[in-house]
Protein backbone atom coordinates (compact mmCIF):
# COMPACT_ATOMS: atom_id res chain seq x y z
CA UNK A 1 31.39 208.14 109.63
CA UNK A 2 35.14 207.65 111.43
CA UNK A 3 36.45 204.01 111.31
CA UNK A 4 36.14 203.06 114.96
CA UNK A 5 38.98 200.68 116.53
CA UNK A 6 37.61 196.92 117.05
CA UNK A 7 40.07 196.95 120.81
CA UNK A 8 39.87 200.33 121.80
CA UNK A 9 36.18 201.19 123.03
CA UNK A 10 37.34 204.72 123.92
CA UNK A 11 39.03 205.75 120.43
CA UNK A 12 36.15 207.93 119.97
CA UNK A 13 37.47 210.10 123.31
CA UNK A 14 41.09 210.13 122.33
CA UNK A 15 40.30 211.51 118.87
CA UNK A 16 37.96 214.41 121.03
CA UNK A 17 41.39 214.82 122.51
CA UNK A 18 43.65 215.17 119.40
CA UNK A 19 40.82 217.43 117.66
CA UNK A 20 40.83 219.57 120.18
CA UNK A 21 44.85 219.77 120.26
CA UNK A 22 44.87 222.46 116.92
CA UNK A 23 42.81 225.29 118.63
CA UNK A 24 44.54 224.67 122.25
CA UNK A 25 41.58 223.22 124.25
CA UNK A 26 41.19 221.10 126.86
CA UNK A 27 38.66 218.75 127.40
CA UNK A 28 39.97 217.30 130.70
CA UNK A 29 44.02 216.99 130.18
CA UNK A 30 46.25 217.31 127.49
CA UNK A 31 46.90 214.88 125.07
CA UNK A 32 49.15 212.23 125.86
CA UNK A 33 50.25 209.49 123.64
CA UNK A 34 52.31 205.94 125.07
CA UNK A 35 52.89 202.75 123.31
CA UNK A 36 54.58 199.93 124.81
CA UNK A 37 54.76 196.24 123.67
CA UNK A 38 51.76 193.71 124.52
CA UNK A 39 53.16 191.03 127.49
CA UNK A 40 52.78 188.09 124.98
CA UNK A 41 52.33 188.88 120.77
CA UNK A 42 48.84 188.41 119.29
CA UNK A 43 49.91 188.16 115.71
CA UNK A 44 53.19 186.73 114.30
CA UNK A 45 55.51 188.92 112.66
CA UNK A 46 54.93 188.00 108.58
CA UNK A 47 58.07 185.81 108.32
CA UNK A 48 60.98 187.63 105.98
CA UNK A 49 60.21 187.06 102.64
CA UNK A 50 63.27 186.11 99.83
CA UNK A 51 63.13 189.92 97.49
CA UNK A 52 65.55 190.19 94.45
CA UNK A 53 66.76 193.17 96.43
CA UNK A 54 66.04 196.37 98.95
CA UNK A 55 64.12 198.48 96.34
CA UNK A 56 61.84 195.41 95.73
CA UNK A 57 61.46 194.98 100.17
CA UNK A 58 60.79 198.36 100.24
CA UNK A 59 57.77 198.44 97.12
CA UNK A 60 56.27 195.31 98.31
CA UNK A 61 52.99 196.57 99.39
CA UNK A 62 51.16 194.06 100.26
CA UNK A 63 54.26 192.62 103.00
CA UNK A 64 54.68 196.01 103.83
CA UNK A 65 51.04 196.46 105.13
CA UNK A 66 51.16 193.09 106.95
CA UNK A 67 54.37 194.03 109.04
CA UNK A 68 52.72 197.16 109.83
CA UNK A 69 49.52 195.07 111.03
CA UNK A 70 51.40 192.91 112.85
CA UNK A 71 53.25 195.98 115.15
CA UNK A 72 49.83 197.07 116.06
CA UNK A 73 48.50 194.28 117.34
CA UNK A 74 51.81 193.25 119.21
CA UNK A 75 51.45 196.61 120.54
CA UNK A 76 49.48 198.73 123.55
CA UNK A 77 47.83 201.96 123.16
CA UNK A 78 47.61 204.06 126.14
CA UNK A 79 46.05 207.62 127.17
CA UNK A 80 45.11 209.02 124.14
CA UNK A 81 47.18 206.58 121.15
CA UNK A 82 45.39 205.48 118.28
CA UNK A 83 46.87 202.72 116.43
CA UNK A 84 48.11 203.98 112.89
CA UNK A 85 50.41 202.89 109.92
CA UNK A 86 51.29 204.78 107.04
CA UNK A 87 53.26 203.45 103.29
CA UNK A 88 56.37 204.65 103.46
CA UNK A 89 58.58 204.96 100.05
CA UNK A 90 61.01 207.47 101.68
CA UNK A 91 61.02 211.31 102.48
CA UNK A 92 62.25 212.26 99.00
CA UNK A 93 58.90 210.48 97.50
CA UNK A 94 57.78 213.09 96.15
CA UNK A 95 60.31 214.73 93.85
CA UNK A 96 60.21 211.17 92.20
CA UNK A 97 56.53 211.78 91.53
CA UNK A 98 58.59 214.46 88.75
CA UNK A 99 60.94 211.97 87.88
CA UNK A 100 63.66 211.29 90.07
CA UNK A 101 64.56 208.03 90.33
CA UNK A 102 64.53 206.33 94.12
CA UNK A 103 67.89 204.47 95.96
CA UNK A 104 66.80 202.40 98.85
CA UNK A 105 68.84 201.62 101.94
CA UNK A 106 68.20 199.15 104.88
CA UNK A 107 66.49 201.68 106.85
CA UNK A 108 66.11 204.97 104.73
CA UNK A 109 66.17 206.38 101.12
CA UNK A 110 67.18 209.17 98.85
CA UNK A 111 65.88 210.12 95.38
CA UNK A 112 68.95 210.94 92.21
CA UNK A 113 69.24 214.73 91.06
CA UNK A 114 67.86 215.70 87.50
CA UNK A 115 67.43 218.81 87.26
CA UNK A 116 71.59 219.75 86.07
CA UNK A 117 71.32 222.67 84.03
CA UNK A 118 68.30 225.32 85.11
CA UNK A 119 67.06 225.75 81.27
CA UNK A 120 65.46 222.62 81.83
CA UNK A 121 63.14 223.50 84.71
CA UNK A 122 60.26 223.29 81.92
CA UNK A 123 60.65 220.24 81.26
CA UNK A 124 59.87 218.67 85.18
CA UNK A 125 56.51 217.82 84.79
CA UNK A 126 54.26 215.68 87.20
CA UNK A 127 52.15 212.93 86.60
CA UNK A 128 49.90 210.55 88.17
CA UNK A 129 51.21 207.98 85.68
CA UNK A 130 54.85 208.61 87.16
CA UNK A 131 55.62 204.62 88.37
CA UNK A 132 56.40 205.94 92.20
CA UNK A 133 52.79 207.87 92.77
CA UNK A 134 50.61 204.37 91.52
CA UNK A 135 53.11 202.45 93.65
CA UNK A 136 51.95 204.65 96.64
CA UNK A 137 48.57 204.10 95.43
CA UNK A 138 49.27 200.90 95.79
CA UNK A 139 50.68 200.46 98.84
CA UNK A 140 48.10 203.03 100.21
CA UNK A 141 45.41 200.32 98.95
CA UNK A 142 47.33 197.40 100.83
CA UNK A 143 47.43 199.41 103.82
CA UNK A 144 43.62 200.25 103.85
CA UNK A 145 42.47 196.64 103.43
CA UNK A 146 45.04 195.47 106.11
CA UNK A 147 43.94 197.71 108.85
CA UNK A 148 40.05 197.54 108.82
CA UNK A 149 39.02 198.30 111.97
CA UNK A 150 42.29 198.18 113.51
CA UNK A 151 44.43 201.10 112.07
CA UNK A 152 44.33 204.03 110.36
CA UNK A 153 46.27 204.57 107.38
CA UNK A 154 48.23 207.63 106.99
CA UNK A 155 49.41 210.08 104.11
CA UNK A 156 53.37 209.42 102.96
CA UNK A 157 55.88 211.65 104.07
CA UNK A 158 56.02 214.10 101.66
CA UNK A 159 58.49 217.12 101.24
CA UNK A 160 57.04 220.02 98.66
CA UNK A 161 58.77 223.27 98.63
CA UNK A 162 62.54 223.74 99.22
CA UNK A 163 63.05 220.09 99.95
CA UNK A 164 61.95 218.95 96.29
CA UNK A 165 63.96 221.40 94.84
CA UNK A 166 67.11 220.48 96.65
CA UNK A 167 66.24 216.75 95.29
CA UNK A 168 66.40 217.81 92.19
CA UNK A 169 69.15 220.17 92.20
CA UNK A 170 71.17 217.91 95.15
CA UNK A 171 71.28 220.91 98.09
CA UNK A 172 74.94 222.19 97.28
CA UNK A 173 73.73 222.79 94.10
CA UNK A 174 70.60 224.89 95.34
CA UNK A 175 72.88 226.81 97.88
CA UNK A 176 74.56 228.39 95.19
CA UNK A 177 71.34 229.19 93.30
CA UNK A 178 69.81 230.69 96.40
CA UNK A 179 72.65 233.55 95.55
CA UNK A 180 72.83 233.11 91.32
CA UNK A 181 69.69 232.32 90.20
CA UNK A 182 66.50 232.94 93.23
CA UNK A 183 64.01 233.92 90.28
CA UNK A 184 64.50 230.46 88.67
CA UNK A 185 64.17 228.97 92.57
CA UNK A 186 60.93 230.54 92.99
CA UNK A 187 59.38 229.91 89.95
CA UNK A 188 60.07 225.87 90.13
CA UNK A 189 58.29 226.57 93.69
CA UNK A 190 55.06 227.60 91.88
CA UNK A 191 55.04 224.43 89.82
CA UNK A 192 55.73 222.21 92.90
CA UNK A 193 53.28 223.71 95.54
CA UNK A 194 50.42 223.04 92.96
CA UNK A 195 51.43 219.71 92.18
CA UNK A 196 51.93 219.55 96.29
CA UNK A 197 48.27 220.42 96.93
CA UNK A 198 47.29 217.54 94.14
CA UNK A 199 49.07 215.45 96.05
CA UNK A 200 47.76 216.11 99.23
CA UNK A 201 43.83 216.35 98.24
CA UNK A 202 44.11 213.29 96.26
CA UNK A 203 45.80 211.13 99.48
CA UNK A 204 43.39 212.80 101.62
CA UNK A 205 40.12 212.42 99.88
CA UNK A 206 41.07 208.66 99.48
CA UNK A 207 41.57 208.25 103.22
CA UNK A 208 38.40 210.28 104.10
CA UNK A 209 36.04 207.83 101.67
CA UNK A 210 37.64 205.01 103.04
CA UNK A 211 36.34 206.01 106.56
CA UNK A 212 39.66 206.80 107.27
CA UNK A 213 40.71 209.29 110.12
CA UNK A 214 44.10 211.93 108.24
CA UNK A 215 46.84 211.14 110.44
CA UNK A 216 50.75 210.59 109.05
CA UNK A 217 54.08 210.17 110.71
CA UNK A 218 53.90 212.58 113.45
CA UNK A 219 51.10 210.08 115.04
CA UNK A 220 48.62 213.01 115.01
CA UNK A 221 44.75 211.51 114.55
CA UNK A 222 42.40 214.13 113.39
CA UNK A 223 38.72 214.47 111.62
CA UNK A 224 40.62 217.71 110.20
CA UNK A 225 42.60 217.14 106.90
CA UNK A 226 45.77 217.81 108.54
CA UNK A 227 49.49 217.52 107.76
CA UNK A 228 53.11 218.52 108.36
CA UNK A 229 54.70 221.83 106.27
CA UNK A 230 58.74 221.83 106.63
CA UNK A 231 61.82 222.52 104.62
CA UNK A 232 64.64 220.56 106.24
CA UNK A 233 66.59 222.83 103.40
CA UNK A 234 66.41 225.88 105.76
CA UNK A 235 69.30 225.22 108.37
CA UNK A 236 71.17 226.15 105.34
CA UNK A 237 70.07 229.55 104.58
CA UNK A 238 69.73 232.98 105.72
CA UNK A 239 66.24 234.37 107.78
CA UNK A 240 66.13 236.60 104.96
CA UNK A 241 66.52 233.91 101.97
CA UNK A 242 64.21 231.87 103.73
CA UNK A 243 61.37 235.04 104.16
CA UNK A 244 61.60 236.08 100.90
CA UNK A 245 61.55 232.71 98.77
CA UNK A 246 60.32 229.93 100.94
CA UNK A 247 57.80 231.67 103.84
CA UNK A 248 55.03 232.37 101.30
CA UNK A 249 54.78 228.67 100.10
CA UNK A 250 54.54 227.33 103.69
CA UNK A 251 51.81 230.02 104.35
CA UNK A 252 50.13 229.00 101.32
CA UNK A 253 50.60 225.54 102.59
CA UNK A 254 48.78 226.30 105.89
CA UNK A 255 45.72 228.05 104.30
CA UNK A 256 45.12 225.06 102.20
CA UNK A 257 44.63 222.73 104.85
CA UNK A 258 42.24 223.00 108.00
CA UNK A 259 45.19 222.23 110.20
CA UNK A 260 49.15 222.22 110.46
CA UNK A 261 51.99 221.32 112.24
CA UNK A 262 55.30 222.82 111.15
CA UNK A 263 58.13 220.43 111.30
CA UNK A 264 61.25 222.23 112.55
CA UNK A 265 64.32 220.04 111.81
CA UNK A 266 67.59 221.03 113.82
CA UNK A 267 69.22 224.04 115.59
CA UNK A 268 70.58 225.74 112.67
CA UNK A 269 66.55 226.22 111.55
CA UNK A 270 65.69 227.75 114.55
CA UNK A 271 66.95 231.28 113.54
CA UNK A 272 63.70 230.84 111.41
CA UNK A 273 61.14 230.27 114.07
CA UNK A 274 60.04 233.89 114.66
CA UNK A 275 59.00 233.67 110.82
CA UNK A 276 56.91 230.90 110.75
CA UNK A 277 54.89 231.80 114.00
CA UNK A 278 53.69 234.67 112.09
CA UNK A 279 51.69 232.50 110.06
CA UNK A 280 48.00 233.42 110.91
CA UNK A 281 46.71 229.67 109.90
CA UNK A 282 49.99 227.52 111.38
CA UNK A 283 48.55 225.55 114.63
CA UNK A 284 51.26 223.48 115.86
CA UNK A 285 55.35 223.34 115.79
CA UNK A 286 57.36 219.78 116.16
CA UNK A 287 60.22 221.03 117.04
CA UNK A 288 63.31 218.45 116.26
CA UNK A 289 66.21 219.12 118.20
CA UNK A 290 67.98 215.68 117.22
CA UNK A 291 70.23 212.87 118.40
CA UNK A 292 73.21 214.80 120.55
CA UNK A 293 71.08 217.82 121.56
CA UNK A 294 69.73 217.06 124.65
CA UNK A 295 66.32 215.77 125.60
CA UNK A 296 62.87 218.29 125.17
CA UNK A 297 63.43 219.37 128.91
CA UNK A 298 66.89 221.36 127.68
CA UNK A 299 64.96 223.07 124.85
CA UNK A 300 62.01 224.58 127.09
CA UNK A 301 62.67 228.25 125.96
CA UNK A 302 62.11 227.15 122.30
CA UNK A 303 58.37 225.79 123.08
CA UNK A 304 57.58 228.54 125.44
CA UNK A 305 58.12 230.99 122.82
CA UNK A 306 55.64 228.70 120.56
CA UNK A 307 53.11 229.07 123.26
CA UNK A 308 53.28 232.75 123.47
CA UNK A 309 52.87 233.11 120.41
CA UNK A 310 49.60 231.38 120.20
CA UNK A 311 50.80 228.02 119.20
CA UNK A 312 50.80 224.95 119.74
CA UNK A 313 53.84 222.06 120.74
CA UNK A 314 54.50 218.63 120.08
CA UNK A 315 56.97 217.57 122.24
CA UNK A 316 58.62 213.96 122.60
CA UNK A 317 59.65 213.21 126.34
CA UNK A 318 60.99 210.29 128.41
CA UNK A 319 58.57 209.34 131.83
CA UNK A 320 61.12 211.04 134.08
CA UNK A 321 60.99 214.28 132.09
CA UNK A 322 56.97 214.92 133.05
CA UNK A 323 57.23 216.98 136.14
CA UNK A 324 59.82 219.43 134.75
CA UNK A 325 57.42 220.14 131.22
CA UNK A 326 54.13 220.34 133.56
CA UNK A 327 56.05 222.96 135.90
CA UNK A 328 57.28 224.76 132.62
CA UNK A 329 54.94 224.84 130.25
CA UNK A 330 50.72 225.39 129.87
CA UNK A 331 48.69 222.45 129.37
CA UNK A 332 46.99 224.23 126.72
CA UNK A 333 48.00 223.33 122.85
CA UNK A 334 50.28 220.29 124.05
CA UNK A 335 50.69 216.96 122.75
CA UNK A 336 52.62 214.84 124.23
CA UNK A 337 54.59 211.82 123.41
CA UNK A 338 56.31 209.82 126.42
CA UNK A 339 58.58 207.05 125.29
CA UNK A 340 60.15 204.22 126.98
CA UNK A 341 56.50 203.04 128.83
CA UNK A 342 57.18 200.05 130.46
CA UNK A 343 54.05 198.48 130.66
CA UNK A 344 50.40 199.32 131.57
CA UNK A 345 50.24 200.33 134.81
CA UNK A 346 52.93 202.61 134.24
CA UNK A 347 50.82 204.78 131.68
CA UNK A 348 48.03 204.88 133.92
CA UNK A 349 50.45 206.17 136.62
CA UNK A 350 51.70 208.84 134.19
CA UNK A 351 47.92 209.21 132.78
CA UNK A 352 47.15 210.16 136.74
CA UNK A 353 50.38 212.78 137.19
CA UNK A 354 49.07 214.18 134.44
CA UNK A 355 45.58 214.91 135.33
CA UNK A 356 46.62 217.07 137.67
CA UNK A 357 48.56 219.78 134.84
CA UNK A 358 46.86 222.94 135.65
């Protein structure tokens, strides 16, 4: 049995919604997800605790998950958000769960290379012992208790495939082995994508006992165990590189879990978009067009050719932004995102305009 939400009596409607998001249906509208801030706070912010130093901020689990309890309840969900909070040790997580070590930054992070010399592939092993993957146990634990009835905890951000190799190799490094060594590239693949799927059954079994709904940084709720294939690597490689060593890993990725949502990170990975809507199982792209690029209303031609392929589109959008996507795109297989909600009565406003998407 889901974990209802203790403040939203309709939670069990928006999840119909998001559910029915990965095979394109609509049960009355689209999805549409808007968060603004709550006219007077409900819970303090945790005051800032006195840590030796960023690393320990970031690893502090148990402050960690009361910030993140604090921003929900300080915070309104309209149309069809459902609150959520997720540990977060940095994209790069996962390449330490092999033995990188972890740098951490005010606001972001970035594992060390180790892999220097390609005769020691072998010797990258991973382990459930490794000090970063009980930390996210941790932290995952922290999370749970914290948001009882009032948030769902999410799955890490983790990046398997090209991005853990260009962790370990630092990405210069891999560019050149793309061209000198891509039988050594694809066989490190094999050993990551299995530790991957570890990974991902193990973090998504322990949300599903706990009651938990699988959701993780995208903001996507589901009953389906769900989550987010990418390789931010590609925008440096050829269609044909990418095909031939990277495609059949995100496939395989796809197949393992009931549902997917690629995440397609900057123009210069677009030339490998026609690729990855061949995948059979993929249900979703996100695609990222990032800061300088426009808004989702100048990149229309990239999600209609998602939708005619059969797929489905997250898009990100600002409240002015609505009539163009409605007059350009099918309600079917969209989820929406509108930032910069005032208040209330502007969702419901937005809620209405949108009811009318045919």
């Amino acid at each position: 049995m889901a974990m209802g939400i203790e403040l939203l009596p309709d939670w069990e409607k928006r999840l119909a919604r998001q559910d029915a998001f990965w095979s394109r249906a609509i049960l009355d509208r689209p999805v549409v997800v808007m968060t603004c801030d709550k006219p007077s706070p409900v819970l303090p912010v945790p005051p800032e605790k006195s840590h030796a130093s960023l690393r320990e901020r970031w690893l502090d689990g148990e402050y960690q998950a009361a910030l993140a309890l604090a921003k929900v309840m300080n915070t309104e969900y309209l149309g069809d958000a459902l609150p959520i909070a997720y540990p977060n040790l940095g994209p790069e997580v996962f390449s330490a769960f092999f033995g990188c070590q972890m740098e951490y930054g005010e606001r972001t992070a970035w594992s060390i290379p180790i892999l220097h010399d390609w005769a020691e592939a072998g010797e990258l092993r991973f382990s459930e012992d490794n000090e970063y993957f009980r930390k996210l146990e941790e932290m995952t634990d922290a999370y749970l208790a914290a948001g009882q009835g009032r948030f769902h905890t999410g799955i890490a951000d983790l990046h398997p495939g090209g991005d853990a190799i260009a962790a370990f190799r630092d990405p210069l490094n891999l560019n050149m082995d793309m061209l000198d060594n891509p039988e050594a590239v694809k066989s490190l693949l094999a050993t990551v994508n299995a530790a991957y799927f570890r990974v991902f059954d193990h973090f998504c079994d322990k949300l599903l006992k706990a009651g938990q709904l699988v959701t993780s940084w995208p903001g996507i709720v589901s009953t389906r165990r769900w989550y987010v294939p990418s390789n931010d690597f590609s925008c440096m490689i050829s269609k044909e590189m990418f095909d031939d060593i990277f495609l059949p890993g995100i496939a395989a990725e796809c197949r393992h879990m009931e549902a997917s949502i690629y995440h397609l990170d900057g123009a210069g990975a677009l030339r490998h978009l026609d690729s990855l809507l061949e995948i059979k199982e993929l249900n979703a792209i996100q695609w990222v067009y990032g800061a300088g690029y426009g808004r989702a209303t100048d990149w229309l031609p990239v999600y209609r050719r998602c939708q005619e392929a059969g797929k489905g589109v997250q898009l990100w959008i600002q409240p002015d932004e609505l009539d163009t996507v409605m007059a350009n795109l099918r309600p079917e297989g969209v989820w929406l995102r509108v930032d910069e909600v005032r208040d209330r009565e502007q969702g419901e406003a937005l809620l209405r305009q949108v009811s009318r998407w045919r």
